[in-house]
Protein backbone atom coordinates (compact mmCIF):
# COMPACT_ATOMS: atom_id res chain seq x y z
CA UNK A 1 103.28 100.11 42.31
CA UNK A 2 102.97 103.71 44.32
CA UNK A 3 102.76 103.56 47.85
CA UNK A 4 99.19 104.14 49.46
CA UNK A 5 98.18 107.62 50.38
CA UNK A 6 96.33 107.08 53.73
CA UNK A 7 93.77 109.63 54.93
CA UNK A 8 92.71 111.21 57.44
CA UNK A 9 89.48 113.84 57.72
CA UNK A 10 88.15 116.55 60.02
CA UNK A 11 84.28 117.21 59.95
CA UNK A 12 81.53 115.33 59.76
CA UNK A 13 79.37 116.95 57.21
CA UNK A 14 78.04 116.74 53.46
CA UNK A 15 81.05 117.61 51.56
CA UNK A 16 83.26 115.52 53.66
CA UNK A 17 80.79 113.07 52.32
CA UNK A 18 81.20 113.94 48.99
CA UNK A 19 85.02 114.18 49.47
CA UNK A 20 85.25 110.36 50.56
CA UNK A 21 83.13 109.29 47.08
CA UNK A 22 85.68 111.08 45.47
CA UNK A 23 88.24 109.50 47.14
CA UNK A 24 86.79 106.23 46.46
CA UNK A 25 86.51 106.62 42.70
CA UNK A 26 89.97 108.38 42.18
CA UNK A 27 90.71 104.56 43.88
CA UNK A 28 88.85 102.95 41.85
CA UNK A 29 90.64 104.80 39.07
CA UNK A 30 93.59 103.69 39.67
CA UNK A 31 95.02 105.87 41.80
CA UNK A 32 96.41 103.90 45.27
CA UNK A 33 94.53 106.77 48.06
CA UNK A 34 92.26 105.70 50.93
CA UNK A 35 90.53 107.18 54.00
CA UNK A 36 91.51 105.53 56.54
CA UNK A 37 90.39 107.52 59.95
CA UNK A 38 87.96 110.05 60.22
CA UNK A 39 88.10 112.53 63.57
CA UNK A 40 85.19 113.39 65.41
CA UNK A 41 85.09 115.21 68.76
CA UNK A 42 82.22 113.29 69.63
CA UNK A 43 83.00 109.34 69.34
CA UNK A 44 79.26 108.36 69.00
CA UNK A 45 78.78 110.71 66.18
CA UNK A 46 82.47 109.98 64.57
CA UNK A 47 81.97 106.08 64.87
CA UNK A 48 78.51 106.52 62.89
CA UNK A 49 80.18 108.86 60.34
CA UNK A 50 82.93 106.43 59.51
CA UNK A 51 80.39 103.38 59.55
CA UNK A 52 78.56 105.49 57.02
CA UNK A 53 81.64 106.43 54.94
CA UNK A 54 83.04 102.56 54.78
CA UNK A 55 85.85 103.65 56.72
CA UNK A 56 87.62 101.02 59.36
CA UNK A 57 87.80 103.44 62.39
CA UNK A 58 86.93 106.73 64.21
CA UNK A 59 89.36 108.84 66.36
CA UNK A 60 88.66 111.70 68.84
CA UNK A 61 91.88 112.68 69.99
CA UNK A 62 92.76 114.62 66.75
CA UNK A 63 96.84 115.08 67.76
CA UNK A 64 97.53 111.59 69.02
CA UNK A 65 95.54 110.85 65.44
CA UNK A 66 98.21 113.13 63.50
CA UNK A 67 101.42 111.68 65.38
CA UNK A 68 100.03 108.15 65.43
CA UNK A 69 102.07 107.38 62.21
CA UNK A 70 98.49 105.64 60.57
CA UNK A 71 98.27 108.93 57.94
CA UNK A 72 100.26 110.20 55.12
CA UNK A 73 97.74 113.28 55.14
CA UNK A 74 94.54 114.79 56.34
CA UNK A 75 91.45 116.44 54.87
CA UNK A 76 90.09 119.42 56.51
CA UNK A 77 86.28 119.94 56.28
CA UNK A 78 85.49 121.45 59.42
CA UNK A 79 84.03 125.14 59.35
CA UNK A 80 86.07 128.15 57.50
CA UNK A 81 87.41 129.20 60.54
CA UNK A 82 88.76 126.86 62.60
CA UNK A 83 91.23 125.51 59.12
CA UNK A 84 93.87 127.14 59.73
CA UNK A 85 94.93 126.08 63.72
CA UNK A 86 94.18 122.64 62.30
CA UNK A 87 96.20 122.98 59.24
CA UNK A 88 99.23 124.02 61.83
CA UNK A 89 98.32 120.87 64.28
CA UNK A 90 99.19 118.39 60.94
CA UNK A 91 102.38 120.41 59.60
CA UNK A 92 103.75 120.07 63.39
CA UNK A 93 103.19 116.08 62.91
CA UNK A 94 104.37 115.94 59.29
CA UNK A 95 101.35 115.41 57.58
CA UNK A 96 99.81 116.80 54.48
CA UNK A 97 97.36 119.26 54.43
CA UNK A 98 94.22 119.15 52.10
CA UNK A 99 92.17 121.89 53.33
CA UNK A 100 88.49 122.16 51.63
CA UNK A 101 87.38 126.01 50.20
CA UNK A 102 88.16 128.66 50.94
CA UNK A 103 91.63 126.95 52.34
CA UNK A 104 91.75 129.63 55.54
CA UNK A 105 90.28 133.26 56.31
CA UNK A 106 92.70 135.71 55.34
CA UNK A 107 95.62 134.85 52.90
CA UNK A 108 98.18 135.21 55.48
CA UNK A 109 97.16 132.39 57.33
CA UNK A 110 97.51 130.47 54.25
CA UNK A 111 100.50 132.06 53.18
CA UNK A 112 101.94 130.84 56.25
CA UNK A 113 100.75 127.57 56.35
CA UNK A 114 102.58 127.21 52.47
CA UNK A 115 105.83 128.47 53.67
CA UNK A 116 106.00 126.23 56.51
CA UNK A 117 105.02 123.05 54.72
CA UNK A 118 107.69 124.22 52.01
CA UNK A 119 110.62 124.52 54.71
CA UNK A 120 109.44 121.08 55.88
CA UNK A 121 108.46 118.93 52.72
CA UNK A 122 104.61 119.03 53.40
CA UNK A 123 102.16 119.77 50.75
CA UNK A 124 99.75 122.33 51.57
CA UNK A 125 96.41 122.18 49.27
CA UNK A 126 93.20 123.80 49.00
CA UNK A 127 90.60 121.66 47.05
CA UNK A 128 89.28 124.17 44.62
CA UNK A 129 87.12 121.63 42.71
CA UNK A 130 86.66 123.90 39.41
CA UNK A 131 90.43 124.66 38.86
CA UNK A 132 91.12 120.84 38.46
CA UNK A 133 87.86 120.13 36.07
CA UNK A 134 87.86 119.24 32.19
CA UNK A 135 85.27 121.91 31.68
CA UNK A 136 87.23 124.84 32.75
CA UNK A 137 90.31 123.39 30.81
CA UNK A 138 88.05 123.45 28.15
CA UNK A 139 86.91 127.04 28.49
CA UNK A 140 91.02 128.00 28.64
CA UNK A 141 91.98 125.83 25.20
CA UNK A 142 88.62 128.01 23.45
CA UNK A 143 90.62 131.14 24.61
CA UNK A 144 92.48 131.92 21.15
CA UNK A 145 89.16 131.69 19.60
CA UNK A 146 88.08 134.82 20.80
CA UNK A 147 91.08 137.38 20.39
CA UNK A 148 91.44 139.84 22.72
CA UNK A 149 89.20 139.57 26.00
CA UNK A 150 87.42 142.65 27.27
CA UNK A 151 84.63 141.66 29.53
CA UNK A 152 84.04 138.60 31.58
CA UNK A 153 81.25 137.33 33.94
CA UNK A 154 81.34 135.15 36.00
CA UNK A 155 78.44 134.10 39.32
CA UNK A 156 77.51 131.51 41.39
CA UNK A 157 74.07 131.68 43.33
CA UNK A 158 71.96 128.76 44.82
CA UNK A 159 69.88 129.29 47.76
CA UNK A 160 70.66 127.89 50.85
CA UNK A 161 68.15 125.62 52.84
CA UNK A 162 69.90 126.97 55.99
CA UNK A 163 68.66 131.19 55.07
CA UNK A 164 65.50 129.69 56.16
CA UNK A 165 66.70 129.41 59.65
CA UNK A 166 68.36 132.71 59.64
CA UNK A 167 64.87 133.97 59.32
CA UNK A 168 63.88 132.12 61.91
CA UNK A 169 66.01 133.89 64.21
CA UNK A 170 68.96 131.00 64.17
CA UNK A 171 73.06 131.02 63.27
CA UNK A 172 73.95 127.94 61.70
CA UNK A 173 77.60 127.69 60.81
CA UNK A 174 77.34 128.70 57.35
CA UNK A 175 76.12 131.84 57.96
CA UNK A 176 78.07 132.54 61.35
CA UNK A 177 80.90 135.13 60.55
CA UNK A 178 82.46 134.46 63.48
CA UNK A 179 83.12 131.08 61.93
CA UNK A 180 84.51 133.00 58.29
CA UNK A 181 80.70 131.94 57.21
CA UNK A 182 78.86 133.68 54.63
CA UNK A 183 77.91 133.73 50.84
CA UNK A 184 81.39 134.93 49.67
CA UNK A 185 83.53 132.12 51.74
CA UNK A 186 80.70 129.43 50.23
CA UNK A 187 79.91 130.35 46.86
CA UNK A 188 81.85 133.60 45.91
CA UNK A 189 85.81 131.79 45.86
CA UNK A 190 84.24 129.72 42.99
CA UNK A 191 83.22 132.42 40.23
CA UNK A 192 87.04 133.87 41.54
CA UNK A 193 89.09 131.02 41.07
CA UNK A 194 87.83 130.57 37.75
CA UNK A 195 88.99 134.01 36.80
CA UNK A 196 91.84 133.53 38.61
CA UNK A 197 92.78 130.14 36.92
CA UNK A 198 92.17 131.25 33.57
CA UNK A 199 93.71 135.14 33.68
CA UNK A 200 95.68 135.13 36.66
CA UNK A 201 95.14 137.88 39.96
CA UNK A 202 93.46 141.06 39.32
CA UNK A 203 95.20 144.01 39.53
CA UNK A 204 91.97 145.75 40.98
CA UNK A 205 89.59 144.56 43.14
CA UNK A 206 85.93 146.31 44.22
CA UNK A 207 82.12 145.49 45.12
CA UNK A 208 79.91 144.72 47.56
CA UNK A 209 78.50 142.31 50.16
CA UNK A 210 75.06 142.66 51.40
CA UNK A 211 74.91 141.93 54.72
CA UNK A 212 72.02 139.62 56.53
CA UNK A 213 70.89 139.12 60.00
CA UNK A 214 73.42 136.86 61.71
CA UNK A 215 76.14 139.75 60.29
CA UNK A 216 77.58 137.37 57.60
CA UNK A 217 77.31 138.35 53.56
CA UNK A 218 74.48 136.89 51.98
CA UNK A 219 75.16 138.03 48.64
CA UNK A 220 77.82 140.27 46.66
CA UNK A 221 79.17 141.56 43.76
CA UNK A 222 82.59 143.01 42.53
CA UNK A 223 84.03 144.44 39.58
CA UNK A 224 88.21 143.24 38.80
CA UNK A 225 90.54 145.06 36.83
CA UNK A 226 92.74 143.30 34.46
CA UNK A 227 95.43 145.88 32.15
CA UNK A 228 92.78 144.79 28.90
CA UNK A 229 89.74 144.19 30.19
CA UNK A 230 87.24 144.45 33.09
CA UNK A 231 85.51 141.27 35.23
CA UNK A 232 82.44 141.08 36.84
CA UNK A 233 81.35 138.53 39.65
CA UNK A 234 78.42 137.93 41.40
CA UNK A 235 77.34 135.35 44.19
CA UNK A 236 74.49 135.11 46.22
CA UNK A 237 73.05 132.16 48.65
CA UNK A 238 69.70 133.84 49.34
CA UNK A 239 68.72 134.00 46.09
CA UNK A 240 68.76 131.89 42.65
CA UNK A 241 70.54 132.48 39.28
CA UNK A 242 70.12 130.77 35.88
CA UNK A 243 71.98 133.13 33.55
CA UNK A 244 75.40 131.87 32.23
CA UNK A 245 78.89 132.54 32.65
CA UNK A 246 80.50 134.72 29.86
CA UNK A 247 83.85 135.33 28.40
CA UNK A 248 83.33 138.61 25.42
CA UNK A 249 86.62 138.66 23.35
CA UNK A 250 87.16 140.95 20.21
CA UNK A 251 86.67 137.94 17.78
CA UNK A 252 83.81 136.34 19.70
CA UNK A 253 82.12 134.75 23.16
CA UNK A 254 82.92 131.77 25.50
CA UNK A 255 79.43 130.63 27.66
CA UNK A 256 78.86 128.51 29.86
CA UNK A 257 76.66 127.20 32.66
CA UNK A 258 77.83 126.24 36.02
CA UNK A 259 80.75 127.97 37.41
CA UNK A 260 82.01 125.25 39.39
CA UNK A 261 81.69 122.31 36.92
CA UNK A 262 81.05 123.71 33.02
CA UNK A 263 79.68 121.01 31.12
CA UNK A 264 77.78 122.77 28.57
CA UNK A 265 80.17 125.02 26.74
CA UNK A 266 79.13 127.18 23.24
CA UNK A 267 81.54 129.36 21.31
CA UNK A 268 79.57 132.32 19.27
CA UNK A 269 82.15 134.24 16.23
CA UNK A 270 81.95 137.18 15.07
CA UNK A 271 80.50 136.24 11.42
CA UNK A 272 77.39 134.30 13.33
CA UNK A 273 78.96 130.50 13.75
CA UNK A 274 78.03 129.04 17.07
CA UNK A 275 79.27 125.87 18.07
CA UNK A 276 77.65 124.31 21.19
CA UNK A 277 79.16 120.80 23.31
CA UNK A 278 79.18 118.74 25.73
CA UNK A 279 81.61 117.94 28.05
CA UNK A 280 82.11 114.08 29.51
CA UNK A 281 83.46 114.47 33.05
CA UNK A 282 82.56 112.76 36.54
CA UNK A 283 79.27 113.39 38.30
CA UNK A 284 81.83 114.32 41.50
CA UNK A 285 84.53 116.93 40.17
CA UNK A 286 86.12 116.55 43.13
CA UNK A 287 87.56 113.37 42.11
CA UNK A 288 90.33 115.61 40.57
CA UNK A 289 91.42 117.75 42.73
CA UNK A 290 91.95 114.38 45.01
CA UNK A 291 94.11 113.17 41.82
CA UNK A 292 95.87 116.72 41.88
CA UNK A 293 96.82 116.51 45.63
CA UNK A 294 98.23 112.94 44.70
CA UNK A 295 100.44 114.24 42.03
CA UNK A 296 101.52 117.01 44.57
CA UNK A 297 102.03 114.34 47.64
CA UNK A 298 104.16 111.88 45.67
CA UNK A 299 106.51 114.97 44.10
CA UNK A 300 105.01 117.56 41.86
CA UNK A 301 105.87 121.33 42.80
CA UNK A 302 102.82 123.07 44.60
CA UNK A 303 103.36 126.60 44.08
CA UNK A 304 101.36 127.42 41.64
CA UNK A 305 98.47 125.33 43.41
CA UNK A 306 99.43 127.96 46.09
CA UNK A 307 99.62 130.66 44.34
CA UNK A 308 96.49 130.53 42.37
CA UNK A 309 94.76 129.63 46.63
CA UNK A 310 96.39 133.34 47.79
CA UNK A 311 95.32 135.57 44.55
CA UNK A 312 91.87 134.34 45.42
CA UNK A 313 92.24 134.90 48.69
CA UNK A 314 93.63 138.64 48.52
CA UNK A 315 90.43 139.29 46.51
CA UNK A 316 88.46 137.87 49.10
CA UNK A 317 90.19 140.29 51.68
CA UNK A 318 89.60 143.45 49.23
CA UNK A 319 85.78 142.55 48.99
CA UNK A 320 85.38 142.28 52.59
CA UNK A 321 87.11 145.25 53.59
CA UNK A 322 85.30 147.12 51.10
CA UNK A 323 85.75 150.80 49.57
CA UNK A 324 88.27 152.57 51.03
């Protein structure tokens, strides 16, 4: 019998939410991993989170919560920006580090944070939901099919409820840049870590971010160089797209339609066969990168977890700085 991985999390918002359902069925799974504090500044609104998540307490001294010996490891969900002093609070106590998308800012903050959990035994881990999912592994075992690759295209757009109040006049936290807010941050690591997961880092990197009201990127594009072939990305949260994702090879085409979770997956040859199916996974992908970060806590190397995390990060960095 393993022991229990006990939990921790930071933030109180949806995909914390969705994070403790997917801790619950990687549980229910099999796999011995529980929530077992959440942290709230505010106690009123942390005691009503944790009632709501099923979880025994709430805690609002977040240090005294890291050194209390009660967690094996803690889930950061709290905005982009503040990750990475929090991240450095838990690897001072011992604790692991699960730090939701995109992990930190800039890739030296998370390079740092990987080094120093390396010198100390920590695992450092950035939930990249798609990277862990049976679609995408799908998509990477059709690769063969398709010879040599020479275009690929990849987005991710869903408008966001909260635009609205940018055009109001408002900053809400997922727009804030001050806060490492925007569409790129949100959306835009997604349609990346795919390529990055499948073909490893780009050796070019260029596009552009269209900037909205509050000073944060509402929507982008880029263009990546591989030595073979050329990528092309797209993301927008102020705006909708239904096309699909693409793969062109010499021998034929990969498609397929959501970025962050493929399920419908079709493989067009050359000589006119297309062969179309379905792929069986959980309604919450998230469930495996929990089941990843288990593997990783109870021994299994996380460097090229890590790796993969700073290759999308440094492409991040080259779309934000922009031409040069």
């Amino acid at each position: 019998m393993t022991t229990p991985l006990r939990l921790a999390t930071i933030g109180t918002s949806t995909i914390t939410e969705k994070f403790a359902d997917a801790v619950a069925a990687a549980n229910g799974a099999g796999d011995d991993i529980r929530i077992e504090v959440v942290y709230s500044r505010d106690q009123e609104r942390g005691a009503a989170f944790a009632e709501r998540l099923r979880v025994p307490r709430a805690a609002t001294d977040l240090d005294a919560l890291l050194r209390s010996g009660e967690v094996d490891a803690v889930y950061i969900g709290s905005p982009n920006g503040a990750h990475a002093a929090q991240a450095r609070r838990a690897l001072e106590a011992g604790v692991h580090v699960f730090l939701e998308k995109p992990a930190t800012p800039t890739a030296a903050e998370f390079a740092e944070l990987a080094e120093t959990g390396r010198d100390r035994g920590i695992v450092v881990f950035e939930g990249m939901r798609n990277a862990y999912d049976p679609g995408l592994a799908r998509v990477a075992e059709l690769l063969p099919r398709i010879g040599a690759v020479r275009l690929v295209s990849f987005g991710q757009s869903q408008y966001s409820a909260r635009y609205d109040l940018v055009l109001a006049g408002e900053t809400p936290n997922i727009f804030d840049p001050a806060l490492a807010g925007g569409a790129l941050f949100d959306l835009g690591v997604y349609p990346l870590s795919a390529l990055v997961h499948l073909f490893g880092a780009p050796d070019t990197v260029a596009g552009h971010l269209v900037t909205i009201a509050t000073g944060a990127d509402g929507a982008g594009a880029a263009v990546l160089g591989y030595p073979a072939f050329a990528a092309q990305v797209s993301f927008s949260k102020i705006g909708v797209s239904h096309r699909p994702n693409e793969i062109q090879g010499e021998l034929g085409t990969i498609d397929f339609d959501e970025v962050t979770a493929p399920r419908e997956i079709a493989l067009s040859l050359r000589d006119g066969t297309r062969t179309a199916e379905r792929i069986e996974a959980a309604d919450n992908n998230m469930v495996y990168e929990v089941r990843r970060f288990a593997e990783l806590v109870r021994g299994e190397d996380p460097v090229p977890d890590q790796e993969r995390t700073l290759a999308v990060l440094r492409a991040v960095e080259a779309l934000r700085r922009g031409p040069r």
